[in-house]
PDB file of N, CA and C in Angstrom:
ATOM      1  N   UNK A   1     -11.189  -6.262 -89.832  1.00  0.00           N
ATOM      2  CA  UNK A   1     -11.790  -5.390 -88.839  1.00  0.00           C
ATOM      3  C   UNK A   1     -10.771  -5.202 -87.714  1.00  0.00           C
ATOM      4  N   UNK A   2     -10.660  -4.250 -87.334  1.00  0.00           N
ATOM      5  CA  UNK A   2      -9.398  -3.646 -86.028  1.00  0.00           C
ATOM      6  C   UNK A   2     -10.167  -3.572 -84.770  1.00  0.00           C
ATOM      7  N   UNK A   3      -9.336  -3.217 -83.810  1.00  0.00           N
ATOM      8  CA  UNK A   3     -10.014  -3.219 -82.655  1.00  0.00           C
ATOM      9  C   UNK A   3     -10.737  -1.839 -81.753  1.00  0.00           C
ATOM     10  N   UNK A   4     -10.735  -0.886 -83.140  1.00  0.00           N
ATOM     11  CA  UNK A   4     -11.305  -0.074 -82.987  1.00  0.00           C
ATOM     12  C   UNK A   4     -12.629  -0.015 -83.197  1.00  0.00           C
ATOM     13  N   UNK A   5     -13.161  -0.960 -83.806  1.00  0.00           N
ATOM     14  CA  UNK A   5     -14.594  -1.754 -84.316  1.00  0.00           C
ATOM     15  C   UNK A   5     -15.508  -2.581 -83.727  1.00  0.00           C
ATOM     16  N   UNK A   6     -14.889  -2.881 -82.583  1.00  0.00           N
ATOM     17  CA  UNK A   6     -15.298  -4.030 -81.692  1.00  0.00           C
ATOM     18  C   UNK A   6     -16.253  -4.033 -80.992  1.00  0.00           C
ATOM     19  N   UNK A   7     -17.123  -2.201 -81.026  1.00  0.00           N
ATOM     20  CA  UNK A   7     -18.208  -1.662 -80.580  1.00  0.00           C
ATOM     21  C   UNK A   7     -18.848  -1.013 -81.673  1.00  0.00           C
ATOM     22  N   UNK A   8     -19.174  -1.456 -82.669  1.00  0.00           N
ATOM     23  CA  UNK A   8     -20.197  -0.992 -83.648  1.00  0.00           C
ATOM     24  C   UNK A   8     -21.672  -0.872 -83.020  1.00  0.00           C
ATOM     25  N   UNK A   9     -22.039  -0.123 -83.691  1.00  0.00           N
ATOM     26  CA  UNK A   9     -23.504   0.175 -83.686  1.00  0.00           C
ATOM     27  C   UNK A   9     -24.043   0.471 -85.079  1.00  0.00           C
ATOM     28  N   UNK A  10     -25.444   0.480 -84.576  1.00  0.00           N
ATOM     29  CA  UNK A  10     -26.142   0.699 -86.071  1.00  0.00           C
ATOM     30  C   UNK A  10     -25.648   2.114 -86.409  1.00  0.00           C
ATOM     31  N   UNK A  11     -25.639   2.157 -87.801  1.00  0.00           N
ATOM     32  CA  UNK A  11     -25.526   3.588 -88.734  1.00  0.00           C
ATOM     33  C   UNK A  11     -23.859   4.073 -88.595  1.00  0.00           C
ATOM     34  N   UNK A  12     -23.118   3.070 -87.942  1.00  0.00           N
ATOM     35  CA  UNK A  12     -21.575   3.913 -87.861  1.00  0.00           C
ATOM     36  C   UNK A  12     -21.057   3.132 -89.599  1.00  0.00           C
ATOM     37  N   UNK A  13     -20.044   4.103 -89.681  1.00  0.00           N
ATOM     38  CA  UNK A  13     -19.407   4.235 -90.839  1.00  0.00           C
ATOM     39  C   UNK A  13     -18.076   3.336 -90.450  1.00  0.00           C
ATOM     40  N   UNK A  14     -17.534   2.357 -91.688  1.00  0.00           N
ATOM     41  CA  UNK A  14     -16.244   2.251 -91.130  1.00  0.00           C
ATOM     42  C   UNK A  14     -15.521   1.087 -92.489  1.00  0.00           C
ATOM     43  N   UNK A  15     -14.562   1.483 -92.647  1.00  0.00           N
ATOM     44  CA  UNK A  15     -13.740   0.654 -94.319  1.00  0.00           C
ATOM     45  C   UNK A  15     -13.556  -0.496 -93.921  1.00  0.00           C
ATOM     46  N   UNK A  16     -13.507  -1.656 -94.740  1.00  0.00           N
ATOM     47  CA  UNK A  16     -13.649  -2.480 -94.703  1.00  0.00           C
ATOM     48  C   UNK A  16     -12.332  -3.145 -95.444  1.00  0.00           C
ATOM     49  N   UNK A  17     -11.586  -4.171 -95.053  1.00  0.00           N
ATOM     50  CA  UNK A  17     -10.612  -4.319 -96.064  1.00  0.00           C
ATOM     51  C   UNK A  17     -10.475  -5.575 -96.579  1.00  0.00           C
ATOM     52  N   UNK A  18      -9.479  -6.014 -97.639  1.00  0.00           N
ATOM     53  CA  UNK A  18      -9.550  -7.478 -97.649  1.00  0.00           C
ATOM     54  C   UNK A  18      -8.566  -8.325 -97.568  1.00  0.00           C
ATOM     55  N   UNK A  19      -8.445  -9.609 -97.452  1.00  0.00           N
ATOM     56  CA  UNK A  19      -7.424 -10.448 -96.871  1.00  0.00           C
ATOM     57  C   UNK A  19      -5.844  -9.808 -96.957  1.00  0.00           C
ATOM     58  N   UNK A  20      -5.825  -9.378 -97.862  1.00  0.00           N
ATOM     59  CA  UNK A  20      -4.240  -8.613 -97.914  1.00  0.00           C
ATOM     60  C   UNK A  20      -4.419  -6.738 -97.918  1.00  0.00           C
ATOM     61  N   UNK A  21      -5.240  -6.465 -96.947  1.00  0.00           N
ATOM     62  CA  UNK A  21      -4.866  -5.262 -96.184  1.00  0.00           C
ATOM     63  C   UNK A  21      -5.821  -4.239 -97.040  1.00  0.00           C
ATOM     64  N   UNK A  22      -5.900  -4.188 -98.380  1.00  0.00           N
ATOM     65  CA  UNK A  22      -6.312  -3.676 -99.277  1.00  0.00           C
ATOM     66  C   UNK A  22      -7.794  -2.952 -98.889  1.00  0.00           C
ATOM     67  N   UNK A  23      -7.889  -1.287 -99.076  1.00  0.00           N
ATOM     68  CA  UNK A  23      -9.529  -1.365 -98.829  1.00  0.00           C
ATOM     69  C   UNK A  23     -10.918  -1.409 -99.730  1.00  0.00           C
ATOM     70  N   UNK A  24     -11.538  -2.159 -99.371  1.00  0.00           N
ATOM     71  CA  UNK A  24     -12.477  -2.619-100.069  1.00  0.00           C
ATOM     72  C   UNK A  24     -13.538  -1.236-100.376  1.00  0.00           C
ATOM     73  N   UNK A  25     -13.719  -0.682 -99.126  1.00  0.00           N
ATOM     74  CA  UNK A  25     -14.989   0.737 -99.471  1.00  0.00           C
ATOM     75  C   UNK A  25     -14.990   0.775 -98.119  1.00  0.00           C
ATOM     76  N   UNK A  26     -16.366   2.078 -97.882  1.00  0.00           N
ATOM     77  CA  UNK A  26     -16.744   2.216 -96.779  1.00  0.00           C
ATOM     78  C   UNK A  26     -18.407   1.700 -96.397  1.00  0.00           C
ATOM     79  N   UNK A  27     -18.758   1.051 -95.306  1.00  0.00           N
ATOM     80  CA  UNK A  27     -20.089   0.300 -95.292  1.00  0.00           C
ATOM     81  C   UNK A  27     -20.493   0.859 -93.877  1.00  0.00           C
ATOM     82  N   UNK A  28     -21.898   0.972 -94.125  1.00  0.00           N
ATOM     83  CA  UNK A  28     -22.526   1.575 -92.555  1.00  0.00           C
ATOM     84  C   UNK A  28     -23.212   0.021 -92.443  1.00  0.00           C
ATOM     85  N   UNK A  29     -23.431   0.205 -90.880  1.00  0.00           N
ATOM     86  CA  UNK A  29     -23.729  -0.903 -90.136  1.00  0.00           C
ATOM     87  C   UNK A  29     -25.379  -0.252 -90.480  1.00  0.00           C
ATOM     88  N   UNK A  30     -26.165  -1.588 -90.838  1.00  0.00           N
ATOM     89  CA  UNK A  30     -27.531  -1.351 -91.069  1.00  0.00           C
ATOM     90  C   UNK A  30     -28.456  -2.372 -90.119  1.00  0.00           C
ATOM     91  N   UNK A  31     -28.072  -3.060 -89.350  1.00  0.00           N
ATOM     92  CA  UNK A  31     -28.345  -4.058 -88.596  1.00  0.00           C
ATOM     93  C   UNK A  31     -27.788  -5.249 -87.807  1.00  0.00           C
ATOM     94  N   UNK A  32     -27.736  -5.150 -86.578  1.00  0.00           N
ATOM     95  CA  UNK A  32     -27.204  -6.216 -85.687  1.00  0.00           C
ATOM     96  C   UNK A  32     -28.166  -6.968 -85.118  1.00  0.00           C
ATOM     97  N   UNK A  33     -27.834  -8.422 -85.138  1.00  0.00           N
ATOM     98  CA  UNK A  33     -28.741  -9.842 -84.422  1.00  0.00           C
ATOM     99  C   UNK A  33     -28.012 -10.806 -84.375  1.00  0.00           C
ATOM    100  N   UNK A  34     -28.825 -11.575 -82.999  1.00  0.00           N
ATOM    101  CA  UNK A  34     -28.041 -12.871 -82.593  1.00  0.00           C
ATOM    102  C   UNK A  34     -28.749 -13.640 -83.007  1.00  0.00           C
ATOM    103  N   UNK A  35     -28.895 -14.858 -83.550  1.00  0.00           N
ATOM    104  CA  UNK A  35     -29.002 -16.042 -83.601  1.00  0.00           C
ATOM    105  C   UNK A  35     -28.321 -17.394 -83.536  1.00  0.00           C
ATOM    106  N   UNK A  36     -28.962 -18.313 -82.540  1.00  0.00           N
ATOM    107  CA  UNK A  36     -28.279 -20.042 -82.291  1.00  0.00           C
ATOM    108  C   UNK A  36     -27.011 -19.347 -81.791  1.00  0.00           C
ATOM    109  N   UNK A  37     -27.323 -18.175 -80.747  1.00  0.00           N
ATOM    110  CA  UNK A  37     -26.105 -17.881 -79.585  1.00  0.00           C
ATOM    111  C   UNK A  37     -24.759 -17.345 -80.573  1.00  0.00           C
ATOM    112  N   UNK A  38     -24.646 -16.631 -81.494  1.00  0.00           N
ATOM    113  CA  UNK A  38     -23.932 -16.326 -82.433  1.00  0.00           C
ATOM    114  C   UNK A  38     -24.966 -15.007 -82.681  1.00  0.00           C
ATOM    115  N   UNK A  39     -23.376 -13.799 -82.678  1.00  0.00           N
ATOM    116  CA  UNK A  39     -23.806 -12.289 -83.225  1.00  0.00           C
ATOM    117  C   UNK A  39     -23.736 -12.185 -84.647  1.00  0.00           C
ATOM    118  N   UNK A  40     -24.329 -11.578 -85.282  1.00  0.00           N
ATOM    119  CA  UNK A  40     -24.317 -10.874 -86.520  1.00  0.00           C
ATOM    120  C   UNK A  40     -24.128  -9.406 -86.783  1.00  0.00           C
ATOM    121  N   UNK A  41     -23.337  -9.525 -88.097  1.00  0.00           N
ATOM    122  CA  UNK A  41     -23.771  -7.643 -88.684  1.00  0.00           C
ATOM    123  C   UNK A  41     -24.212  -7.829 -90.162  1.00  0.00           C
ATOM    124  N   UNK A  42     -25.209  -6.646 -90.389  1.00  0.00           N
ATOM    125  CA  UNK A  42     -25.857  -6.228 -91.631  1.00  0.00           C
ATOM    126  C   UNK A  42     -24.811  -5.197 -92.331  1.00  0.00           C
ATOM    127  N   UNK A  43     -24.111  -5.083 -93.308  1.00  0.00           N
ATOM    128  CA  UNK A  43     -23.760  -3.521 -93.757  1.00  0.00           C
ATOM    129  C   UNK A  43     -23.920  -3.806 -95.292  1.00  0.00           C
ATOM    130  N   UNK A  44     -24.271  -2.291 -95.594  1.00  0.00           N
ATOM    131  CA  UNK A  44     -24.381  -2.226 -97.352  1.00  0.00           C
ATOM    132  C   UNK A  44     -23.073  -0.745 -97.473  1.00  0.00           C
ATOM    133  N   UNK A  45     -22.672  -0.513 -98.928  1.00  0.00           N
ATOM    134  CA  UNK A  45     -22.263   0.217 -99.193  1.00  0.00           C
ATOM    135  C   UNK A  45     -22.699   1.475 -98.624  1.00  0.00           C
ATOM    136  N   UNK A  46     -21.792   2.257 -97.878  1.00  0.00           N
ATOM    137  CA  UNK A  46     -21.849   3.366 -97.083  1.00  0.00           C
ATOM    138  C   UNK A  46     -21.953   4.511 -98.512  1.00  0.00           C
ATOM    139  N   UNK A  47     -22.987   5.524 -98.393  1.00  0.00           N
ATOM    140  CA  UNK A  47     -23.490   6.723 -99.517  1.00  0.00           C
ATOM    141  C   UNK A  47     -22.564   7.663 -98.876  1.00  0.00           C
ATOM    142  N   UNK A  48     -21.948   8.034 -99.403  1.00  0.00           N
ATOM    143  CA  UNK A  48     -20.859   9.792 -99.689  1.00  0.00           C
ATOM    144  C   UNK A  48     -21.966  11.031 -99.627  1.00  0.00           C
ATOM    145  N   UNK A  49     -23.156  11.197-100.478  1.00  0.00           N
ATOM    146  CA  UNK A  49     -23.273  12.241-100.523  1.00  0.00           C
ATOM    147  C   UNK A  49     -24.670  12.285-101.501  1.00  0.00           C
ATOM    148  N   UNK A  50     -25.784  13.079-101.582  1.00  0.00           N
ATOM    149  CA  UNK A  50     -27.015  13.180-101.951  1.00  0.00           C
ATOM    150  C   UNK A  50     -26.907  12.732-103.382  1.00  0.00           C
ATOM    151  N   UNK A  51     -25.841  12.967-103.769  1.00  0.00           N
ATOM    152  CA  UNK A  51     -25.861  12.582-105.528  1.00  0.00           C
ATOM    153  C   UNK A  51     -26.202  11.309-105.524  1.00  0.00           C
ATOM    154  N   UNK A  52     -25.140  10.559-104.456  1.00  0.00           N
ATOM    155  CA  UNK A  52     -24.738   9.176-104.755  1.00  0.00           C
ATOM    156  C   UNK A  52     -26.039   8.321-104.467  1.00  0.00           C
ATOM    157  N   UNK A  53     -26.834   8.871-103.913  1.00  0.00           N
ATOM    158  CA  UNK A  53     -28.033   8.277-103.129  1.00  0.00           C
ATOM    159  C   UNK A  53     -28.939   8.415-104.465  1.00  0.00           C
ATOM    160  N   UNK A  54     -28.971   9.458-104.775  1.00  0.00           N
ATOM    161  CA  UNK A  54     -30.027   9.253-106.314  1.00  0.00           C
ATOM    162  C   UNK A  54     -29.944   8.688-107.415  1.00  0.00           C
ATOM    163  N   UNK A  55     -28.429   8.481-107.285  1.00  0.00           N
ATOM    164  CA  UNK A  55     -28.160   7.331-108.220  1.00  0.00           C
ATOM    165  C   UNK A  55     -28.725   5.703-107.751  1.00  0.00           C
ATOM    166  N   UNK A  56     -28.530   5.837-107.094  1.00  0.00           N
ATOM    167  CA  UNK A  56     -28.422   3.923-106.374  1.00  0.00           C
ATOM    168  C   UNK A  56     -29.743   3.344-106.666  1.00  0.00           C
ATOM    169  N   UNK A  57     -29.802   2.279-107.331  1.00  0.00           N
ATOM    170  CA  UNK A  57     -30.608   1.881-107.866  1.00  0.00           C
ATOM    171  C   UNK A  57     -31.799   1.368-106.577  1.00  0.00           C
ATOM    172  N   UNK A  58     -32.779   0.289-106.835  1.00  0.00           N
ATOM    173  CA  UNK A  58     -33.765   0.062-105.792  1.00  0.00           C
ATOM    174  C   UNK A  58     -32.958  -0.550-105.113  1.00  0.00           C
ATOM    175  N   UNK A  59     -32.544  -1.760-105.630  1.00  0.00           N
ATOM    176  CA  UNK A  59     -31.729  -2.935-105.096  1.00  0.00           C
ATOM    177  C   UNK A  59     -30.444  -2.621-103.993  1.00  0.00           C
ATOM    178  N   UNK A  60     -30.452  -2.936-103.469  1.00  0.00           N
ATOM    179  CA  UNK A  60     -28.865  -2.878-102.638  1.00  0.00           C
ATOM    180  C   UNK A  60     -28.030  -4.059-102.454  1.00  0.00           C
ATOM    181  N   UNK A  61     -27.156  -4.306-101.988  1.00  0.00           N
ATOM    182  CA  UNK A  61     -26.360  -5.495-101.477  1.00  0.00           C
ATOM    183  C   UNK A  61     -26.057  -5.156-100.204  1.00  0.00           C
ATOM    184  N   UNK A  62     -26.456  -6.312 -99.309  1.00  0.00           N
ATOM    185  CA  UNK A  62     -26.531  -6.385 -98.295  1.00  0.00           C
ATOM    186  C   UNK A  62     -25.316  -7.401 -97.706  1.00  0.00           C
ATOM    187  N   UNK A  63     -24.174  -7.325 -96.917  1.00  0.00           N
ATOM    188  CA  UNK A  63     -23.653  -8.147 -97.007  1.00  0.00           C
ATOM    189  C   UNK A  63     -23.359  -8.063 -95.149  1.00  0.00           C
ATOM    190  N   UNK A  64     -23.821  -9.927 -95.110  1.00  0.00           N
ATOM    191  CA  UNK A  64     -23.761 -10.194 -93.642  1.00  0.00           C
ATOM    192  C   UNK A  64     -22.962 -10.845 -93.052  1.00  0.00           C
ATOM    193  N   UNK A  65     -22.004 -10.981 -91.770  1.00  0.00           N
ATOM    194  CA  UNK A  65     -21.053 -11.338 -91.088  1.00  0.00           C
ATOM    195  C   UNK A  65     -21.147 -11.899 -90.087  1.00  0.00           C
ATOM    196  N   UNK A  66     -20.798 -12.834 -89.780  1.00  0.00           N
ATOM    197  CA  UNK A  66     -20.671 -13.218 -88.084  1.00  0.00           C
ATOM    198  C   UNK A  66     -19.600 -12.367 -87.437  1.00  0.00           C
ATOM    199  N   UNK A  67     -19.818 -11.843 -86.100  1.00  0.00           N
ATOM    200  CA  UNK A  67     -19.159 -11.215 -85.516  1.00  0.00           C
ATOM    201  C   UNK A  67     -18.392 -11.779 -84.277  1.00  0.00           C
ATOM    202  N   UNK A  68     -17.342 -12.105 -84.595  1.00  0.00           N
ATOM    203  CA  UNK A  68     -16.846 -13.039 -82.987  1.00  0.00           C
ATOM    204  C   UNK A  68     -15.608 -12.399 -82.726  1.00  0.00           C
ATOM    205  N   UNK A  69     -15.732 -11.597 -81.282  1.00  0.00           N
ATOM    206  CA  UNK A  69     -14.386 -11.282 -80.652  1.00  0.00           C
ATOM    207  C   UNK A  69     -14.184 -10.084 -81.473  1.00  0.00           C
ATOM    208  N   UNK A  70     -14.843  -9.220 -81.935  1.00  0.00           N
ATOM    209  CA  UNK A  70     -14.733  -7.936 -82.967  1.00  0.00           C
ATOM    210  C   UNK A  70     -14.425  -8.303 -84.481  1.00  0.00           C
ATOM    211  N   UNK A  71     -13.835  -9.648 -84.524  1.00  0.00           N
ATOM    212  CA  UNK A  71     -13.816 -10.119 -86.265  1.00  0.00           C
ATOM    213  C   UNK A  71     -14.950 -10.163 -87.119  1.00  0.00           C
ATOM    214  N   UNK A  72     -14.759  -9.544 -88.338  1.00  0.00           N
ATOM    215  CA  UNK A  72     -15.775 -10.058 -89.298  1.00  0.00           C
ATOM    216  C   UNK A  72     -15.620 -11.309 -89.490  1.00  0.00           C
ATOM    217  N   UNK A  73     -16.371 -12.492 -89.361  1.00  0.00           N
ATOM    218  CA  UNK A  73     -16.371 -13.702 -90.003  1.00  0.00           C
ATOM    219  C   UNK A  73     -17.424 -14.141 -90.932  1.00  0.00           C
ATOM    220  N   UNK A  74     -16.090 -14.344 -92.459  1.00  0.00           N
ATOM    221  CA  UNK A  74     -17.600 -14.628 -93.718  1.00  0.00           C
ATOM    222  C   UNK A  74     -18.559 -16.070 -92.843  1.00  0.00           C
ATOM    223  N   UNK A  75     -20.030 -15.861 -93.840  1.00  0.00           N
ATOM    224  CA  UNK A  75     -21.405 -16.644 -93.171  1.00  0.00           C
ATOM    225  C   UNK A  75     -20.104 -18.274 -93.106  1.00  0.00           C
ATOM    226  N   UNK A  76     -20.941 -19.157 -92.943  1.00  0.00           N
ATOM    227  CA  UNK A  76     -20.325 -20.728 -93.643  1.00  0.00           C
ATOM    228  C   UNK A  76     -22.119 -20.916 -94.555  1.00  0.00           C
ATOM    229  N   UNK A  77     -21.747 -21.714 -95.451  1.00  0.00           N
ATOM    230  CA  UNK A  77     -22.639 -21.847 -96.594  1.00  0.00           C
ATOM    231  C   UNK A  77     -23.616 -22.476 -95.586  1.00  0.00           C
ATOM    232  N   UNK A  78     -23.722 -23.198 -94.658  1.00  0.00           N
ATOM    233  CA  UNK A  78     -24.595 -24.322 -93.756  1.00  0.00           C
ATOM    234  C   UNK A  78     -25.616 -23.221 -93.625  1.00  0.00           C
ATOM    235  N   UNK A  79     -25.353 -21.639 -92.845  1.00  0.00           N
ATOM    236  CA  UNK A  79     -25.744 -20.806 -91.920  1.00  0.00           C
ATOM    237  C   UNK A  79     -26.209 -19.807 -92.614  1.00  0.00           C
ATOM    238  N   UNK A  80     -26.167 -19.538 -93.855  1.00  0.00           N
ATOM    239  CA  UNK A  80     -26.646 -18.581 -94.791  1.00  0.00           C
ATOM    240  C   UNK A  80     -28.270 -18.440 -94.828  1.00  0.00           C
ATOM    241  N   UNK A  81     -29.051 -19.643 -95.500  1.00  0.00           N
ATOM    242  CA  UNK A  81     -30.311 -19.107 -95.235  1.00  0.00           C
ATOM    243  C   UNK A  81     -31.250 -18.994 -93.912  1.00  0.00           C
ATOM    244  N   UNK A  82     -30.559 -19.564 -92.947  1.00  0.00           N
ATOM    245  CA  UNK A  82     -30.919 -18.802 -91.448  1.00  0.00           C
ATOM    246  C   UNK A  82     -30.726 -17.745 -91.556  1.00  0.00           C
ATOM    247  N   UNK A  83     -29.397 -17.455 -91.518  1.00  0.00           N
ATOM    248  CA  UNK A  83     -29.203 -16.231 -90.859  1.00  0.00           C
ATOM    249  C   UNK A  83     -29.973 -15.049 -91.826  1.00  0.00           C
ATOM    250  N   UNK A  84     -29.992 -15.103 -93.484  1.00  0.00           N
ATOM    251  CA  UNK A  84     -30.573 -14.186 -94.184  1.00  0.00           C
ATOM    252  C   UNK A  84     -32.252 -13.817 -93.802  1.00  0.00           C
ATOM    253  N   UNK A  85     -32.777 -14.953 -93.264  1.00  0.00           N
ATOM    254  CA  UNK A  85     -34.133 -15.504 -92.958  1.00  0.00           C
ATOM    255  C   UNK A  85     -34.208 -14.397 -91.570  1.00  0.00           C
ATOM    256  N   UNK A  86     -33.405 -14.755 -90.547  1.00  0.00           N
ATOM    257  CA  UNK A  86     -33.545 -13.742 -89.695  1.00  0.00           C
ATOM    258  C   UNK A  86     -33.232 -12.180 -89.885  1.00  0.00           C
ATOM    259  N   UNK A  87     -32.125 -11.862 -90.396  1.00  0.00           N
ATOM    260  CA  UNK A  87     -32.125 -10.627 -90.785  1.00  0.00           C
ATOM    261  C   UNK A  87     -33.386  -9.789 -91.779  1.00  0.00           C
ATOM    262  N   UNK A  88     -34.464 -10.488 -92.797  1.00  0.00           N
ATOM    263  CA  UNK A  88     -35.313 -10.432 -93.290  1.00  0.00           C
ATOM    264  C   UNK A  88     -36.477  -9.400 -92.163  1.00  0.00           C
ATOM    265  N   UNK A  89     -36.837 -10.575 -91.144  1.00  0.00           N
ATOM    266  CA  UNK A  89     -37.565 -10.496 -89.815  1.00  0.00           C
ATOM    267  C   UNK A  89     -36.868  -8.925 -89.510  1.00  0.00           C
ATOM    268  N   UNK A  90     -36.100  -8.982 -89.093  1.00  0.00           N
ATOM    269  CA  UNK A  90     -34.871  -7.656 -88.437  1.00  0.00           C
ATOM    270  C   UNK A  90     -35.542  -6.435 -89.042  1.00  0.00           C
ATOM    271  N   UNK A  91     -35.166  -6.673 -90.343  1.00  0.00           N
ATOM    272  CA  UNK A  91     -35.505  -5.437 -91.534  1.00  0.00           C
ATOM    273  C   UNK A  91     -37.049  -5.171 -91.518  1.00  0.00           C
ATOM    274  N   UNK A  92     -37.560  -5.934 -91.169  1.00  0.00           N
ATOM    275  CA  UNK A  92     -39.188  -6.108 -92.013  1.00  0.00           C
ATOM    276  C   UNK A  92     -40.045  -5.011 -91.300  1.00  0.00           C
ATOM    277  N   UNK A  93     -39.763  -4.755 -90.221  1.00  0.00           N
ATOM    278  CA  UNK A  93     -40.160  -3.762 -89.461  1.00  0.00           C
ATOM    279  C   UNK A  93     -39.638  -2.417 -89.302  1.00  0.00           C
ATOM    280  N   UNK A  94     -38.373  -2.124 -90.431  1.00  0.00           N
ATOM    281  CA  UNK A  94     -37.807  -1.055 -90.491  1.00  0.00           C
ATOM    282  C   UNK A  94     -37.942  -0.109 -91.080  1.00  0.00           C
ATOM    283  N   UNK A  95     -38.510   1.309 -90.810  1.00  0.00           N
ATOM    284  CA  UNK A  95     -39.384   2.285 -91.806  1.00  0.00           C
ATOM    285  C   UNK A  95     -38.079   2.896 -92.478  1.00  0.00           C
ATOM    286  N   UNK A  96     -37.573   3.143 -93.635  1.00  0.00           N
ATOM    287  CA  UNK A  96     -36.704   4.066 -94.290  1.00  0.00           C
ATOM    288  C   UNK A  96     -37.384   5.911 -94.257  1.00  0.00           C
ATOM    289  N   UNK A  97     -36.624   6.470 -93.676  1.00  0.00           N
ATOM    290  CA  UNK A  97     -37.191   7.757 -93.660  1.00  0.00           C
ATOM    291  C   UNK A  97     -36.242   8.642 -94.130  1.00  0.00           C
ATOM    292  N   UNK A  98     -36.108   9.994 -95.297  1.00  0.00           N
ATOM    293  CA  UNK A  98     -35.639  10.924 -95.550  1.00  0.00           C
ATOM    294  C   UNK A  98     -35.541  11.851 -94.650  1.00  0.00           C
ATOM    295  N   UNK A  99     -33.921  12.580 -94.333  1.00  0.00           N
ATOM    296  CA  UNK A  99     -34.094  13.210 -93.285  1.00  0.00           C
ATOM    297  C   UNK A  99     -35.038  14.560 -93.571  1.00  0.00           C
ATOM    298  N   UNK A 100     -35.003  14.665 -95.192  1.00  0.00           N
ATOM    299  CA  UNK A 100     -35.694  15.739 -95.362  1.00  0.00           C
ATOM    300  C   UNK A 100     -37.476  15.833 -94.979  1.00  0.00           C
ATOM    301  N   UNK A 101     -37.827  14.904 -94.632  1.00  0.00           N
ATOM    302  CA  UNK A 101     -39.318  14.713 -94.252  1.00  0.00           C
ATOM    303  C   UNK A 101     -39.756  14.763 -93.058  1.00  0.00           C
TER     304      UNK A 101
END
């Protein structure tokens, strides 16, 4: 993550890369929360375009980060089912709406 990232918000778009520079895809931010004084981010695979969306099955992958100082930092195994537990809560109240509706 660069330091052009360091102000995400929900629904922004932005590539993601991996340890040796390489890019992984593009992922929209689907949710931010703090817990035990520690930030988080939610992002799933960022959709291109109406096709790609009708393809995508029910399921998604959701993949969550600690956020410190604008870095992505992977979970630590200790902090995983907290933090999934809270993001759950996060989501649970979140209506999915078509813009077409």
């Amino acid at each position: 993550m660069t330091e052009e990232n360091k102000d995400l918000q929900l629904g922004d778009i932005f590539t993601l890369d991996d340890e040796n520079g390489e890019p992984l895809g593009d992922f929209e931010v689907i949710a931010m929360f703090d817990l035990n004084g520690k930030e988080y981010i939610a992002l799933v695979e960022a959709i291109e375009d109406e096709e790609e969306e009708e393809e995508l099955e029910e399921e998604v992958d959701i993949f969550v980060f600690q956020l410190d100082k604008g870095e992505l930092v992977p979970l630590e195994e200790n902090e995983e089912n907290a933090v999934y537990e809270k993001l759950n809560e996060v989501l649970e109240g979140i209506e999915l709406i078509k813009e077409d509706e």
